[in-house]
N, C-alpha and C. Protein backbone atom coordinates (compact mmCIF):
# COMPACT_ATOMS: atom_id res chain seq x y z
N UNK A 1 -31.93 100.80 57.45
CA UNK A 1 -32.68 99.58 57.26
C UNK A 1 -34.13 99.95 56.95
N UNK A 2 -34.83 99.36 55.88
CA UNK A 2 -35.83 99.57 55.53
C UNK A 2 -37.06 98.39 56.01
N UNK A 3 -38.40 99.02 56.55
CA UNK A 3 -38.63 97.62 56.76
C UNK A 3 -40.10 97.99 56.37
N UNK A 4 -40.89 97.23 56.35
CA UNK A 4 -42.54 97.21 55.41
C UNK A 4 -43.37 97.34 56.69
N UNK A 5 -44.48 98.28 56.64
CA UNK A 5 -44.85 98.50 57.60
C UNK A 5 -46.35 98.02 57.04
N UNK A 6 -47.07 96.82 58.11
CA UNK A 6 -47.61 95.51 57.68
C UNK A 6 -49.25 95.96 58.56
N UNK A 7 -50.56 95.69 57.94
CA UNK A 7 -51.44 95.89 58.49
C UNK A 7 -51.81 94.84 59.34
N UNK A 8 -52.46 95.35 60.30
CA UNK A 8 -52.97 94.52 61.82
C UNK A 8 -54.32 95.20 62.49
N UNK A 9 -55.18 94.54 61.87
CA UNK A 9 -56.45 95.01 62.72
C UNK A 9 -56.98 95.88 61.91
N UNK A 10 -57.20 97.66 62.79
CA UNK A 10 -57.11 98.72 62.66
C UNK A 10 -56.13 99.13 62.67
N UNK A 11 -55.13 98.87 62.85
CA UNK A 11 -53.78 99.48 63.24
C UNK A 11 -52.73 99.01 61.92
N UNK A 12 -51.25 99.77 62.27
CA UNK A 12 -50.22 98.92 61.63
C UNK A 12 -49.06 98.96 62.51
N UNK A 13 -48.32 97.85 61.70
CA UNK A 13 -46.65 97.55 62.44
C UNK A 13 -45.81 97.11 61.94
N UNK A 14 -44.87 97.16 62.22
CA UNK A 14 -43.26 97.26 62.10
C UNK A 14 -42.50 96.12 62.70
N UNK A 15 -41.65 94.97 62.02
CA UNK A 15 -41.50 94.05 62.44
C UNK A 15 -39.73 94.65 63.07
N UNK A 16 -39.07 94.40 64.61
CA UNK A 16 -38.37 95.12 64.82
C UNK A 16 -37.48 93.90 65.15
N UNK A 17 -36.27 93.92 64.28
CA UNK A 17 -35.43 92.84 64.60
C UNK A 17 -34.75 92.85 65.62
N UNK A 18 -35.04 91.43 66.54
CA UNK A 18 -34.35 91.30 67.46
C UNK A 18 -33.03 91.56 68.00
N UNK A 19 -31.84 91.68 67.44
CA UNK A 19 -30.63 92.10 67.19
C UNK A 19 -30.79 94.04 67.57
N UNK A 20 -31.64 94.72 67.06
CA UNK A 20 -31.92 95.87 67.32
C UNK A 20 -32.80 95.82 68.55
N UNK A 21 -33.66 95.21 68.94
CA UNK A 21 -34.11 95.48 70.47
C UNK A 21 -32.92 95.38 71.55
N UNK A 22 -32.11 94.21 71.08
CA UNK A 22 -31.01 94.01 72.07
C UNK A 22 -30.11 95.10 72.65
N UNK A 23 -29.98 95.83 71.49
CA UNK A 23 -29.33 96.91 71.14
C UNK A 23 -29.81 97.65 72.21
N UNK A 24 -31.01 98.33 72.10
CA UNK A 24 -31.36 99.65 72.73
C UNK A 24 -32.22 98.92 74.47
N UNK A 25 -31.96 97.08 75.09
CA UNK A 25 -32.58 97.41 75.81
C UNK A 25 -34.00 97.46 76.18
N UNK A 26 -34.63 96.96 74.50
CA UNK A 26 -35.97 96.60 75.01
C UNK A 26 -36.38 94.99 74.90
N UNK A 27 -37.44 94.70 76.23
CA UNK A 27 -37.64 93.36 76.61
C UNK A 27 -39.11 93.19 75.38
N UNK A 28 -40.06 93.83 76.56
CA UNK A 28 -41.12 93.00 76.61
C UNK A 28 -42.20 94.67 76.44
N UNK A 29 -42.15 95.57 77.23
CA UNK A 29 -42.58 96.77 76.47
C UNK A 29 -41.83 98.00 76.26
N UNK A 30 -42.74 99.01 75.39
CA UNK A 30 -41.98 100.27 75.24
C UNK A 30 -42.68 101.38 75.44
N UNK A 31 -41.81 102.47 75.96
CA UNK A 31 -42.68 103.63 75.69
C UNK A 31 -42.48 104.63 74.43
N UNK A 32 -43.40 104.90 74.24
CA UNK A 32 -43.80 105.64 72.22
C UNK A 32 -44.18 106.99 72.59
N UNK A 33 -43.33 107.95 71.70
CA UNK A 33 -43.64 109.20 71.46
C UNK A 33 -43.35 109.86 70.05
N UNK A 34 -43.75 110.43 70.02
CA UNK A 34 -43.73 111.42 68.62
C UNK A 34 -43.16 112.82 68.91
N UNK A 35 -41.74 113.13 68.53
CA UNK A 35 -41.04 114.24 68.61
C UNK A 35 -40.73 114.51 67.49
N UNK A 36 -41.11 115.93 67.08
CA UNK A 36 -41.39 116.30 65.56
C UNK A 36 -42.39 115.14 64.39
N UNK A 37 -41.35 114.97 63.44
CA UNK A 37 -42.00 114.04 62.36
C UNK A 37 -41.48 112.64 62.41
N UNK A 38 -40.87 112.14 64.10
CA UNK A 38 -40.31 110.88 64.29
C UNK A 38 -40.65 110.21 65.47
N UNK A 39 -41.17 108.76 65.08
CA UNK A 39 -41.69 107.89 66.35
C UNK A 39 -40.07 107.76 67.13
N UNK A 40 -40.33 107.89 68.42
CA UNK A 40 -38.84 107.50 69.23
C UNK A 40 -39.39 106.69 70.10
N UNK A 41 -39.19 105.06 70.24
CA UNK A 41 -39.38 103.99 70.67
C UNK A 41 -37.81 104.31 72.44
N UNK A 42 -39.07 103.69 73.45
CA UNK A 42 -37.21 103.63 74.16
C UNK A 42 -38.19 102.26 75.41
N UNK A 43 -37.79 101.94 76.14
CA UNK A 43 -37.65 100.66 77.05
C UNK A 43 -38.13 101.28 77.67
N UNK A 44 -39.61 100.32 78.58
CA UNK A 44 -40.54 100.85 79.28
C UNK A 44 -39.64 100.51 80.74
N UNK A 45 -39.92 101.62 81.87
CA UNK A 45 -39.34 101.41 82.85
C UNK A 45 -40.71 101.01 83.86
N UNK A 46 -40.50 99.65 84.56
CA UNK A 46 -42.12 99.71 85.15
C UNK A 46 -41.88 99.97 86.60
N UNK A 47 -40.99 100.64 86.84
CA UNK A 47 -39.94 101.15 88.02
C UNK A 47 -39.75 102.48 87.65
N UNK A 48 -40.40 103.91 87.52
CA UNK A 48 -39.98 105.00 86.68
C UNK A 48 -38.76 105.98 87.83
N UNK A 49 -39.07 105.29 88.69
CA UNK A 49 -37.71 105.47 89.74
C UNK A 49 -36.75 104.76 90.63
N UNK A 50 -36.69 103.89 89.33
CA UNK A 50 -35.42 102.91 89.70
C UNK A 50 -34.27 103.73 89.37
N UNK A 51 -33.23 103.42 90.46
CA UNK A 51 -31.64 104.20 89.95
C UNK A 51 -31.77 105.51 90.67
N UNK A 52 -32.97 106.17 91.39
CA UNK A 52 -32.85 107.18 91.79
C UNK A 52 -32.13 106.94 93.46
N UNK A 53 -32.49 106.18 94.01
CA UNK A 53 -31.43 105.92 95.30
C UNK A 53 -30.13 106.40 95.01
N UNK A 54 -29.46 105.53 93.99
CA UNK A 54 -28.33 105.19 93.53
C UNK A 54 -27.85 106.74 93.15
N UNK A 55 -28.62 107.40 92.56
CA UNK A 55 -27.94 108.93 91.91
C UNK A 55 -27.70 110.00 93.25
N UNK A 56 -29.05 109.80 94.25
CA UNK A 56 -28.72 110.50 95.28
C UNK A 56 -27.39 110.40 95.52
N UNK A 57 -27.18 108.64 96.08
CA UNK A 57 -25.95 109.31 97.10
C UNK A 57 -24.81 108.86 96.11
N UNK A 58 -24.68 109.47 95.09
CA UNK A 58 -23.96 109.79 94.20
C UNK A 58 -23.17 111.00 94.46
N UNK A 59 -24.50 111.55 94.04
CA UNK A 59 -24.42 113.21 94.52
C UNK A 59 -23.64 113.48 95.96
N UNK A 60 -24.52 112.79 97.24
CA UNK A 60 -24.03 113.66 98.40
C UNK A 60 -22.44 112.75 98.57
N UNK A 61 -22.16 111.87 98.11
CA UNK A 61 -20.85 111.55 98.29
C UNK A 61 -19.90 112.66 97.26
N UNK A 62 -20.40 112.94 96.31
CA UNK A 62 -19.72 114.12 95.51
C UNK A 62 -20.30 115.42 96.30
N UNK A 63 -20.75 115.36 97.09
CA UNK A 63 -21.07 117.02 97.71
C UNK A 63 -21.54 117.61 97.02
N UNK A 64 -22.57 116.98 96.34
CA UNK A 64 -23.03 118.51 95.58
C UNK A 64 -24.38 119.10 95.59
N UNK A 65 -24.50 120.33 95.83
CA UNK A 65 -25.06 121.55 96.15
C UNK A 65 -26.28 122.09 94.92
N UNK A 66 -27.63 122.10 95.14
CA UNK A 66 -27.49 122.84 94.00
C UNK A 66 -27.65 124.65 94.35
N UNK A 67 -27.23 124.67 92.94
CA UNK A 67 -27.11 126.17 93.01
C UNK A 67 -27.75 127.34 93.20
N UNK A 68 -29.74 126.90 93.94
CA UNK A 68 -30.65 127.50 94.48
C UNK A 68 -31.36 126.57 94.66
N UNK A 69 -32.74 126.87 95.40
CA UNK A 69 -33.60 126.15 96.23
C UNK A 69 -34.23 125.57 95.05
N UNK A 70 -34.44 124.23 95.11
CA UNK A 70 -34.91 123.74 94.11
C UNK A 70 -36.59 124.24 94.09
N UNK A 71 -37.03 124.05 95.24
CA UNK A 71 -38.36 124.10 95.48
C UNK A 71 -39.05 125.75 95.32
N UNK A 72 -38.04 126.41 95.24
CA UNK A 72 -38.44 127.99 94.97
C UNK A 72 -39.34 128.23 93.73
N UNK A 73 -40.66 128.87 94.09
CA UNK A 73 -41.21 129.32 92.75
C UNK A 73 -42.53 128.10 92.17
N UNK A 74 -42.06 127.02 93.69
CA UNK A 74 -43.17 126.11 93.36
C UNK A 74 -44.18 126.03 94.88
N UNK A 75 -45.59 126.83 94.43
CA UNK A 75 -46.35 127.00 95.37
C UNK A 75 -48.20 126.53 94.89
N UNK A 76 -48.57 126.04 95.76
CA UNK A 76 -50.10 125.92 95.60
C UNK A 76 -50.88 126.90 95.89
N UNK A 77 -52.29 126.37 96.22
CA UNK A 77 -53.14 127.31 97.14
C UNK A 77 -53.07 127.39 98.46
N UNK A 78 -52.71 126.11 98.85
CA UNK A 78 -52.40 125.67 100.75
C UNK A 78 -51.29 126.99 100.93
N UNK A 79 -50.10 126.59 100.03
CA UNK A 79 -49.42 127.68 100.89
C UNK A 79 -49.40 128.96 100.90
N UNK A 80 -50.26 129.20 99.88
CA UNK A 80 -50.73 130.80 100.14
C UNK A 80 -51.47 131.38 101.09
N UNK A 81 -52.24 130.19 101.99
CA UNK A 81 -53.17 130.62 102.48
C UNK A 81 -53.05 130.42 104.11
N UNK A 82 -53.34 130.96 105.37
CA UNK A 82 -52.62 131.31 106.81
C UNK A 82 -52.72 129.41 107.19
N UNK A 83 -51.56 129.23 107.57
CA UNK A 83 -51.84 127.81 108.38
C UNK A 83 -52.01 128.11 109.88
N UNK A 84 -52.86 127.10 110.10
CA UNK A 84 -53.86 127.25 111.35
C UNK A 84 -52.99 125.46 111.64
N UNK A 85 -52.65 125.89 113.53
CA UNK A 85 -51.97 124.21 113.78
C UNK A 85 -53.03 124.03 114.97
């Protein structure tokens, strides 16, 4: 689908038919990035950890393990340095 990309302001835009927002899920905003030489439009989450409850006990009802410490290899300055209690 070809569509005319229309001046506004300083800016320009893209009129995005409704039928295609429906599609992918978007309301009211989006989030925009540029990967390579292509805008990739996707549905703003204003919850960026919604569904994560839900995946946990996904997981621990599937038992699953991961396959090293996740947290290994991730250190600051605090923990380099003697803790005093």
């Amino acid at each position: 689908m070809v569509q005319v990309i229309r001046k506004i302001g300083n800016s320009s835009g893209v009129i995005i038919p409704k039928t295609i927002l429906e599609q992918v899920g978007i309301e009211k905003e989006v989030e925009m990035e540029v990967v390579g030489n292509t805008i990739v439009l996707m549905p703003h989450k204003s919850h960026p950890r919604e569904g994560w409850e839900g995946a946990f006990q996904t997981a621990i009802a599937a038992e699953e393990v991961p396959e090293n410490d996740v947290m290994e290899g991730i250190a600051n300055d605090f923990d380099n340095t003697d803790w005093e209690w």
